[in-house]
Protein backbone atom coordinates (compact mmCIF):
# COMPACT_ATOMS: atom_id res chain seq x y z
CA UNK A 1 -12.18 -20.05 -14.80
CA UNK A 2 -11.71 -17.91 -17.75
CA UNK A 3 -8.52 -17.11 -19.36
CA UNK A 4 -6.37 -14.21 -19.21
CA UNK A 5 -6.14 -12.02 -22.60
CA UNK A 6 -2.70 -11.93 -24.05
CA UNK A 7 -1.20 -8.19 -24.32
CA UNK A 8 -2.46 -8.64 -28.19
CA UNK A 9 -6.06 -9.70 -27.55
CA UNK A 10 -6.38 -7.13 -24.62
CA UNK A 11 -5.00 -4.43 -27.12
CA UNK A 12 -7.42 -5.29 -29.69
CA UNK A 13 -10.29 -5.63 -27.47
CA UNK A 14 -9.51 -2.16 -26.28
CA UNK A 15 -9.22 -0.67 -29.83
CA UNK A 16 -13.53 -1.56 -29.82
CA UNK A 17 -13.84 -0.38 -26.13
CA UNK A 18 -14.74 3.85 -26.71
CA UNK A 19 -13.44 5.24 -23.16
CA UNK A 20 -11.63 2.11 -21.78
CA UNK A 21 -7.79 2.02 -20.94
CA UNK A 22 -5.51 -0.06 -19.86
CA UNK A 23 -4.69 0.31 -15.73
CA UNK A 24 -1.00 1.64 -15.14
CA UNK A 25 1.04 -1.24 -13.38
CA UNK A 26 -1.83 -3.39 -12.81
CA UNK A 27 -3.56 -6.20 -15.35
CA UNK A 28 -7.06 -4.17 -15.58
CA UNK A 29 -9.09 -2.06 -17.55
CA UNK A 30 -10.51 1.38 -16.39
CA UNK A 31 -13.49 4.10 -17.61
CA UNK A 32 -14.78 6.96 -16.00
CA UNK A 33 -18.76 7.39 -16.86
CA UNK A 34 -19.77 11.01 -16.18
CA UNK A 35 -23.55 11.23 -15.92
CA UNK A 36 -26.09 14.35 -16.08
CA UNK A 37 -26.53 13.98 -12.40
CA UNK A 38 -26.74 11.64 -9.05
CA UNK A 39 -29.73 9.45 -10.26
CA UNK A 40 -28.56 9.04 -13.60
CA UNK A 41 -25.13 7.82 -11.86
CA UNK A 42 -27.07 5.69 -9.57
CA UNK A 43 -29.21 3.96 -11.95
CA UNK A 44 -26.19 3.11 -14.17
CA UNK A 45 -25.02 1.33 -11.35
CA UNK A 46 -28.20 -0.89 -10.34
CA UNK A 47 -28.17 -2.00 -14.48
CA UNK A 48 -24.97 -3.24 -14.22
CA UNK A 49 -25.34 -4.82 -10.70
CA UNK A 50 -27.82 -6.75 -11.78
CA UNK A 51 -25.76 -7.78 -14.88
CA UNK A 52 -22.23 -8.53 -12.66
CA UNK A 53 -24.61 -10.49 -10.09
CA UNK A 54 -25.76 -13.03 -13.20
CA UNK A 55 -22.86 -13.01 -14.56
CA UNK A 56 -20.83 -13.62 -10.84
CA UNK A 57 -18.44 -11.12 -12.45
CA UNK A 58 -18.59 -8.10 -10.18
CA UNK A 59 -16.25 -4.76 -10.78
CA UNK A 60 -14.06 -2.26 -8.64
CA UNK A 61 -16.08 0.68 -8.64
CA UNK A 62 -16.28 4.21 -7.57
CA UNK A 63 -19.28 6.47 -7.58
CA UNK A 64 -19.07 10.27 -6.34
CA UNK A 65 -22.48 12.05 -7.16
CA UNK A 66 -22.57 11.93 -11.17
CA UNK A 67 -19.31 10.09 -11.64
CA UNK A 68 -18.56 6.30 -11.91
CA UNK A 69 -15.12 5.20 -12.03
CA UNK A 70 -14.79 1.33 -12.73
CA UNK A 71 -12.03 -0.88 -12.90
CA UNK A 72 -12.07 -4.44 -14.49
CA UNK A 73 -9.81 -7.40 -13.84
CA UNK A 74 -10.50 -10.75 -13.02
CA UNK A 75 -9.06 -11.79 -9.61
CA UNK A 76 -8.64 -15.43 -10.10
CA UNK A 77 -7.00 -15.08 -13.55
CA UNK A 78 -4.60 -12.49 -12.49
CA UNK A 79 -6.27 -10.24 -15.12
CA UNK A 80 -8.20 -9.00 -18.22
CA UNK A 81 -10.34 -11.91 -19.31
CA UNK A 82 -13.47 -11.88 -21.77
CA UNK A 83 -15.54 -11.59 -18.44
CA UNK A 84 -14.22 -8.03 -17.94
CA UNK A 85 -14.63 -7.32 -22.17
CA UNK A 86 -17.92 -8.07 -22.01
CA UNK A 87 -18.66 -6.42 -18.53
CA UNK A 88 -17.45 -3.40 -20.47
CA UNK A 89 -19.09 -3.53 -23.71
CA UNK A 90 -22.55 -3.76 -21.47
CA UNK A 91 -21.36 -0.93 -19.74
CA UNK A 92 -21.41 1.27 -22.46
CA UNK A 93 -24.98 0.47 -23.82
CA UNK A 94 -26.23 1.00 -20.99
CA UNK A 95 -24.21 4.63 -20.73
CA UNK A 96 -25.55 4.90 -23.99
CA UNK A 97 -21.95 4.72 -25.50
C-alpha cells in the first residue's frame, strides 16, 4: 500500500501539478480538463483508463460532453499518495498540459 503525502509533500507536489487543487474537506486532488469537443473528452478518458487499469489505481471521474472532472485520492491510504501524483502528471501529457 502506498503512503499518504504529508500536507508538505502534497503542497509541493501540487506547486508542479498546472490545474490541480487540493479537494475542500476531503484528502484529494481535483482538475477539470475542458476539451475541444465530446471525442476529444472521450478519448482522454480511454488513455488514462488504460493507464489506471495497469497501474490498479483508478480515479473519481466525471465526464459531461467536452468536460472531465477528476478527483484523486487513494482509498486505502485515506488520501493523496504518489499513486494519485503520478496519475496526475500522466493526465496532463496526455491533455497536452
Amino acid at each position: 500500500m502506498a503512503g499518504k503525502l504529508t500536507a508538505d509533500a502534497r503542497k509541493q507536489a501540487l506547486d508542479k501539478l498546472k490545474g490541480w487543487s487540493e479537494v475542500n474537506g476531503r484528502d484529494a486532488i481535483a482538475r477539470t480538463f475542458t476539451f475541444k469537443d465530446f471525442n476529444e473528452a472521450f478519448g482522454f478518458m480511454t488513455r488514462v483508463a488504460l493507464i489506471a487499469e495497469k497501474n490498479d489505481h483508478h480515479p473519481e471521474w466525471r465526464n459531461v460532453y467536452k468536460t472531465v472532472e477528476v478527483v484523486l485520492s487513494t482509498h486505502d491510504a485515506g488520501g493523496v499518495t504518489k499513486k494519485d501524483i503520478a496519475l496526475a502528471e500522466a493526465m496532463n501529457r496526455i491533455a497536452g498540459v
